[in-house]
Protein backbone atom coordinates (compact mmCIF):
# COMPACT_ATOMS: atom_id res chain seq x y z
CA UNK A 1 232.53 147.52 24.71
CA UNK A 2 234.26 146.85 28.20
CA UNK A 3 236.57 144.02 28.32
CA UNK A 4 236.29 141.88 31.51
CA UNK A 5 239.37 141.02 33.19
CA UNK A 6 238.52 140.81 36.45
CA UNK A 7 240.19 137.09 36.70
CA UNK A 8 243.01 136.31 34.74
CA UNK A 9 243.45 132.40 35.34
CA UNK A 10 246.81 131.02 34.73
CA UNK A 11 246.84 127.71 33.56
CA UNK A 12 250.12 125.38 33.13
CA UNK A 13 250.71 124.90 28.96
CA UNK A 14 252.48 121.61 29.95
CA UNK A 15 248.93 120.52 31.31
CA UNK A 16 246.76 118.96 28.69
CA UNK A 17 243.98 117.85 31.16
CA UNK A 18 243.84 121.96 32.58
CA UNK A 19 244.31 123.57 29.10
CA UNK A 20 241.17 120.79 28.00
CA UNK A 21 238.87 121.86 31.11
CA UNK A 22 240.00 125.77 31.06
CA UNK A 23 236.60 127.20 29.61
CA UNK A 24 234.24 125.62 32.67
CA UNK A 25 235.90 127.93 35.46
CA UNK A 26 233.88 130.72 34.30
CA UNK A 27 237.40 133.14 34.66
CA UNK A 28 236.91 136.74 32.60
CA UNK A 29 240.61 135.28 30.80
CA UNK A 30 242.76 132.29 30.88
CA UNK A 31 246.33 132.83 30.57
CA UNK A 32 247.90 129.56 28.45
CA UNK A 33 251.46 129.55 30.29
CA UNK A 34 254.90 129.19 28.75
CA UNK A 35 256.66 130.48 30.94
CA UNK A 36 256.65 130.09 34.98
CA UNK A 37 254.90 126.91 34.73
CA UNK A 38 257.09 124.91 32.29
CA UNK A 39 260.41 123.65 32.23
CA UNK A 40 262.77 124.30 29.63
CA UNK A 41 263.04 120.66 28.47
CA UNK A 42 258.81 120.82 28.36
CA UNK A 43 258.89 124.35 26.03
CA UNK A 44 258.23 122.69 22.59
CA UNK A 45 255.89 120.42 24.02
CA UNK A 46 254.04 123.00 25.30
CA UNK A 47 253.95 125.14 22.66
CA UNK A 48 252.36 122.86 20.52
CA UNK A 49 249.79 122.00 22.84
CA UNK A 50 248.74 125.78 23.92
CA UNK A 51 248.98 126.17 19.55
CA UNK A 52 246.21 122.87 19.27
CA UNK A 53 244.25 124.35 22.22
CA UNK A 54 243.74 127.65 21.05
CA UNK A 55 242.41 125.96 17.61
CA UNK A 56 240.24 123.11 18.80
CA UNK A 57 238.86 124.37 22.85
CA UNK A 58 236.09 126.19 23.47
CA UNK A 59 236.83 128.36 26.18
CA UNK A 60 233.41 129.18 27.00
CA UNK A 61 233.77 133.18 25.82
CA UNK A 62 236.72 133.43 27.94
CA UNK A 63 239.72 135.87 26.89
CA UNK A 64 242.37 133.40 25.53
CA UNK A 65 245.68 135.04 26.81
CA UNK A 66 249.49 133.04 26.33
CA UNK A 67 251.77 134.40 28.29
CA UNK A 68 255.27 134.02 26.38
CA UNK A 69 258.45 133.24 27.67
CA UNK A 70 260.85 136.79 27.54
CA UNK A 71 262.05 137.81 24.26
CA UNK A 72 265.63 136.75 25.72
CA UNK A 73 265.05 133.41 25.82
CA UNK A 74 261.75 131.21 23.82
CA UNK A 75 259.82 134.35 23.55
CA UNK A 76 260.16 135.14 19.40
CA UNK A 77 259.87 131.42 19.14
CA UNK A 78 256.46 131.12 20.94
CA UNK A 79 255.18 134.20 18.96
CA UNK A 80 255.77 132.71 15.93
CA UNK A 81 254.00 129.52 16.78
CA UNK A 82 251.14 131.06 18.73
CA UNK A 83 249.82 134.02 17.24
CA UNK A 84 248.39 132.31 13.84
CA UNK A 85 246.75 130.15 16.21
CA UNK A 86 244.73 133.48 16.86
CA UNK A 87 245.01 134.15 20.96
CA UNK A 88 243.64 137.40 22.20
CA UNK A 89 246.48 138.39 23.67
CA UNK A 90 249.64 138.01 24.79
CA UNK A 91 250.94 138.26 28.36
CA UNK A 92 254.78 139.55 27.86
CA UNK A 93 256.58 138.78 30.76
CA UNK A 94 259.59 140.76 31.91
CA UNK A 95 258.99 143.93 30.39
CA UNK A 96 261.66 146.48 31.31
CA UNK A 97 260.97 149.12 29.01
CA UNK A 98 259.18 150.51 25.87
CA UNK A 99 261.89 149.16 23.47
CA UNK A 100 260.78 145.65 24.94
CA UNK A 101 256.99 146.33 23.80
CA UNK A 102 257.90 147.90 20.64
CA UNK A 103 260.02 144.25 19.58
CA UNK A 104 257.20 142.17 20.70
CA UNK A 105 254.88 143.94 18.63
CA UNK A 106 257.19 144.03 15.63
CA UNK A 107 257.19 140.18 15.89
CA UNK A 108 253.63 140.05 16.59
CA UNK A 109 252.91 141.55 13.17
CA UNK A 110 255.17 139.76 10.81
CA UNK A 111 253.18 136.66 12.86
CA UNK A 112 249.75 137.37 12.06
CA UNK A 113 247.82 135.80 9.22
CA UNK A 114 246.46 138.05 6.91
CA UNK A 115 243.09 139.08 8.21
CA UNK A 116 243.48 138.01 10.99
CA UNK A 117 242.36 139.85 14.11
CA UNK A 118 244.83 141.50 16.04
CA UNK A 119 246.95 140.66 18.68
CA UNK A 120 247.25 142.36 21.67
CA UNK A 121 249.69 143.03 24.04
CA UNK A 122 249.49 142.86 27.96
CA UNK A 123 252.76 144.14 29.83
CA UNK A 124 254.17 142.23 33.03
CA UNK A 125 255.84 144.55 35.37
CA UNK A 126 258.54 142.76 37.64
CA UNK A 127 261.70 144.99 38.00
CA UNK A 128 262.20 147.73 39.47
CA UNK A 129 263.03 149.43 35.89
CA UNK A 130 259.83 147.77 34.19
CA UNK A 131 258.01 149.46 37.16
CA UNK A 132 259.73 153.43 36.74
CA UNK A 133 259.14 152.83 32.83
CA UNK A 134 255.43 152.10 33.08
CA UNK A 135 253.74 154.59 31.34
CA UNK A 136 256.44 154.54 28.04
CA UNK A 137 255.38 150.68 28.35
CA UNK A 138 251.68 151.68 28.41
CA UNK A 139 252.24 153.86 25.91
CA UNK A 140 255.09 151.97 23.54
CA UNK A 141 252.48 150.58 21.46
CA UNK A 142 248.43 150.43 20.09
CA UNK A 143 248.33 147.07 21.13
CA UNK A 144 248.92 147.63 24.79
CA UNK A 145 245.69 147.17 26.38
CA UNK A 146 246.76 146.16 30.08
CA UNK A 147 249.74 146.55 32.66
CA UNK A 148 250.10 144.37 35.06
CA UNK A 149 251.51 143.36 38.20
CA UNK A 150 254.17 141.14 38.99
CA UNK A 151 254.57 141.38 42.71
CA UNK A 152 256.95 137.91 43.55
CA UNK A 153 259.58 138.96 40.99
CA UNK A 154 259.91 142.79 41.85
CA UNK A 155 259.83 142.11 45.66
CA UNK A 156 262.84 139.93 45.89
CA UNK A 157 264.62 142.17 42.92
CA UNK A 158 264.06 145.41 45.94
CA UNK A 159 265.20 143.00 48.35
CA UNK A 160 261.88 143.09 50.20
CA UNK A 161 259.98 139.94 52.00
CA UNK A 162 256.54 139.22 50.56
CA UNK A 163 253.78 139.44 53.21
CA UNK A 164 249.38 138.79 53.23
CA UNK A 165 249.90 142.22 54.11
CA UNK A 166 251.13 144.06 51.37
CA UNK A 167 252.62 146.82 52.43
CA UNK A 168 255.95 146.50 50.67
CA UNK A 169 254.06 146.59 47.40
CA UNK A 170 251.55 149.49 48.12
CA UNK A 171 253.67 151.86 46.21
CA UNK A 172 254.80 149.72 43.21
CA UNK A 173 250.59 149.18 43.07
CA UNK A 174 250.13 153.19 42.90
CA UNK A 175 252.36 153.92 40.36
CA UNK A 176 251.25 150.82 38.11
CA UNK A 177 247.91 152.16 38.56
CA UNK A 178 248.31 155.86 37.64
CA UNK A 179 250.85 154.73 34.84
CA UNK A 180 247.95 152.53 33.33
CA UNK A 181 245.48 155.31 34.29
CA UNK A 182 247.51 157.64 32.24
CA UNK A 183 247.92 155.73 29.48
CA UNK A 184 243.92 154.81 29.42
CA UNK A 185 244.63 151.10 29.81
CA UNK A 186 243.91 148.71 32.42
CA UNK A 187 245.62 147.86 35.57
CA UNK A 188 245.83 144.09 36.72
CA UNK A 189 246.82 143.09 39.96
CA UNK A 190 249.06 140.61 41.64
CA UNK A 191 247.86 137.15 42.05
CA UNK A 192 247.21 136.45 45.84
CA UNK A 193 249.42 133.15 46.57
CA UNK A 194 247.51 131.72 49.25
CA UNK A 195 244.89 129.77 47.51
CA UNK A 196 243.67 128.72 51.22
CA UNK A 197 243.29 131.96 52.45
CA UNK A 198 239.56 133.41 51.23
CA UNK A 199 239.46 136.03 53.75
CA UNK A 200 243.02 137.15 52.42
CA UNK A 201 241.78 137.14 49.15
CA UNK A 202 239.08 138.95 49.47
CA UNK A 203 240.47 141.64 51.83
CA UNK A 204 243.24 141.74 49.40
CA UNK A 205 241.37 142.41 46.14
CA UNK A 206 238.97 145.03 47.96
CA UNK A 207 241.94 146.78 48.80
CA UNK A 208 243.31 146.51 44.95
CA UNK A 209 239.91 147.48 43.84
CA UNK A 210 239.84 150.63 46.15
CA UNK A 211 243.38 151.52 44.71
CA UNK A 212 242.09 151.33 41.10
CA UNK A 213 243.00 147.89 39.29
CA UNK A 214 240.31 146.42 37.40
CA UNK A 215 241.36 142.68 37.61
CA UNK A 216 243.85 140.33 39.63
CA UNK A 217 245.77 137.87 37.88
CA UNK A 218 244.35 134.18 39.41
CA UNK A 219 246.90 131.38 40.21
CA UNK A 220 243.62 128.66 41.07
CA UNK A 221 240.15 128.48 39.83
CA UNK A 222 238.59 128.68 43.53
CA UNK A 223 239.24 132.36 43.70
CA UNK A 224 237.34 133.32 41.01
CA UNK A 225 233.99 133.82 42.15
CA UNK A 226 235.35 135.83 45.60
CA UNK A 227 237.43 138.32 42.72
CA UNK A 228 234.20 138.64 40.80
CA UNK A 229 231.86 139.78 44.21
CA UNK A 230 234.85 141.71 44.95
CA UNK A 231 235.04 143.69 41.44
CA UNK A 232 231.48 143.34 40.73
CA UNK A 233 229.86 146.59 41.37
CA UNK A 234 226.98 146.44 44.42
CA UNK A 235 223.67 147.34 45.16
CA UNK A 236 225.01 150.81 46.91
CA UNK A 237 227.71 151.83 43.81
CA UNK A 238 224.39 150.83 41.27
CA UNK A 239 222.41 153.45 42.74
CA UNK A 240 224.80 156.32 43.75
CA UNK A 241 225.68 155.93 40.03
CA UNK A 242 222.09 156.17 38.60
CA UNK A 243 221.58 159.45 40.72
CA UNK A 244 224.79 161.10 39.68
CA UNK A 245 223.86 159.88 36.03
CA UNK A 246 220.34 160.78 36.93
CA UNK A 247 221.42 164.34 38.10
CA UNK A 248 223.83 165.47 35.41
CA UNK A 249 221.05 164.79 32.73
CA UNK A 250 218.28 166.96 34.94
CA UNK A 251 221.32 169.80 35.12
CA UNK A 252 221.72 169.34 31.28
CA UNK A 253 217.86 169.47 30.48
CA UNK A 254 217.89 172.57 32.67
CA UNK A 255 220.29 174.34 30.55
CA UNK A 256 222.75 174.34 33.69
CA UNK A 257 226.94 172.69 32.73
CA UNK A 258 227.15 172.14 36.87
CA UNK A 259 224.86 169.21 38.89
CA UNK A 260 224.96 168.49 42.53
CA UNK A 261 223.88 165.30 44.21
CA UNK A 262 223.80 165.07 48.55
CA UNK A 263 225.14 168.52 48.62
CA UNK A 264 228.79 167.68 46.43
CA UNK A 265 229.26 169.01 43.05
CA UNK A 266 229.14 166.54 40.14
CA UNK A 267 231.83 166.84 37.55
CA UNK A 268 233.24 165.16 34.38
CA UNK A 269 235.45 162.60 37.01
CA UNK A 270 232.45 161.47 38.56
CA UNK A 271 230.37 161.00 35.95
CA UNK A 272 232.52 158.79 34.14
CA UNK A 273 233.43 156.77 37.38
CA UNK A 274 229.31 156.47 37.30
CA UNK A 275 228.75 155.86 33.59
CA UNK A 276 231.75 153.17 34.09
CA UNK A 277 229.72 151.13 37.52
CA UNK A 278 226.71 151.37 35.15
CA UNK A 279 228.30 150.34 31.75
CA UNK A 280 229.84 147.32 33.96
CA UNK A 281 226.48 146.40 35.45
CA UNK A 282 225.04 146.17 32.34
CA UNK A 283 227.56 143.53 31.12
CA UNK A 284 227.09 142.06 34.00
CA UNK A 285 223.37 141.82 34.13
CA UNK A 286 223.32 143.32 37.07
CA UNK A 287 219.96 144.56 38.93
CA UNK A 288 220.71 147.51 41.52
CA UNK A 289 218.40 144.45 43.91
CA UNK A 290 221.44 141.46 43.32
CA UNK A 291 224.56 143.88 44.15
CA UNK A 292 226.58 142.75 47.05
């Protein structure tokens, strides 16, 4: 089955009123933060509330995702407390390279109840290095199902100015994309910073969709339902992908390996970019008739 992260919603660990409330925003994930949005004198605290809200709050079928504090600092300590609490996943911040992956995992395991289902593993990419080891990252370890994008971090660690824009990030979102691609994981992109800005979010997530990422990481819940219309397939990507789907069956029935559709050939790439629209749709409930 196709896991949904087309919003990852942070929400503050320290914040027992958000981490209550997370399940009604209707995001594909919440992210339970440790890191970014609590203090060091708040990181117990925290923990044990993101531990009791993973037990006791119903999140409304949402992924439950804690992002950890690096392995340098309260990392091993948060894995220890969170992962019997049985998240989905963890959100590793930091990551610099495989060997990073590989020790999060090994403390993952000796974490886990027995039984229990597995933890897995999404990869932050904010350095420079995290971003030219991205594939041994995506690769470092089974439970690696997502990379994804830390765009604040790496653009002050190149010495570049964040803009609406995003140019100075196009090419650290290319290579995080065809490293994930590679690997047959997921790419997740950069939150957009401006909660105030819809028209920037929503040019900005088209453009991350047209690149290839299949989520954005969410800093508020009022960009959640522009990143779903966004990543949602519409009305015109429904249908082309029936009639490829549509055309390489007729080709099949017809004893013929090749299919054409508007005068293009129809290979094995486009007929899983169509059996992937259609597959989403479906989760989705999507009629071709309610696309965007």
């Amino acid at each position: 089955m196709m896991d949904l992260r087309r919003t990852m919603l942070f929400i503050p660990g320290n914040n027992p009123g958000m981490l209550q409330n997370g399940g009604v925003f209707d995001a594909d994930a919440v992210i339970l933060d440790l890191e970014d949005a609590v203090s060091p004198q708040e990181k117990d605290a925290a923990r044990l509330l993101v531990a009791h809200a993973l037990k006791y709050v119903d999140y409304a079928g949402s992924e439950r995702v804690v992002r950890i504090n690096p392995l340098d600092t309260f990392g091993l300590e948060d894995i220890r407390a969170i992962v019997p609490c049985g998240p989905d996943a963890l959100l590793v911040p930091k990551v610099q390279c495989a060997a990073d992956i590989e020790a999060a995992a090994r403390a993952v395991a000796l974490a886990e109840r027995p039984g229990q289902k597995p933890v897995n593993l999404i990869a932050l990419i904010e350095t420079p290095r995290g971003l030219a080891e991205a594939y041994a990252i995506a690769t470092a370890d089974r439970r690696v199902v997502a990379l994804a994008l830390g765009a604040e971090d790496y653009t002050a660690a190149i010495g570049a100015q964040r803009t609406p824009e995003g140019s100075e990030i196009l090419t650290a979102r290319t290579l995080l994309v065809n490293a994930a691609a590679a690997a047959g994981i997921q790419a997740i992109d950069t939150p957009y910073t401006d909660a105030n800005d819809e028209a920037g979010l929503e040019r900005d997530t088209a453009f991350a969709k047209h690149l290839g990422f299949r989520g954005k990481l969410t800093i508020n819940p009022r960009q959640i339902d522009i990143i779903h219309r966004v990543f949602n397939p519409s009305a015109k990507e429904i249908d082309w992908a029936r009639r490829v789907v549509a055309a390489i069956r007729q080709a099949e029935a017809e004893g013929s390996g090749v299919a054409s559709l508007d005068g293009k050939m129809v290979d094995a790439p486009i007929v899983n970019r169509a059996e992937r629209i259609l597959q989403l749709a479906r989760l989705l409930g999507l009629r071709e008739e309610e696309g965007q």
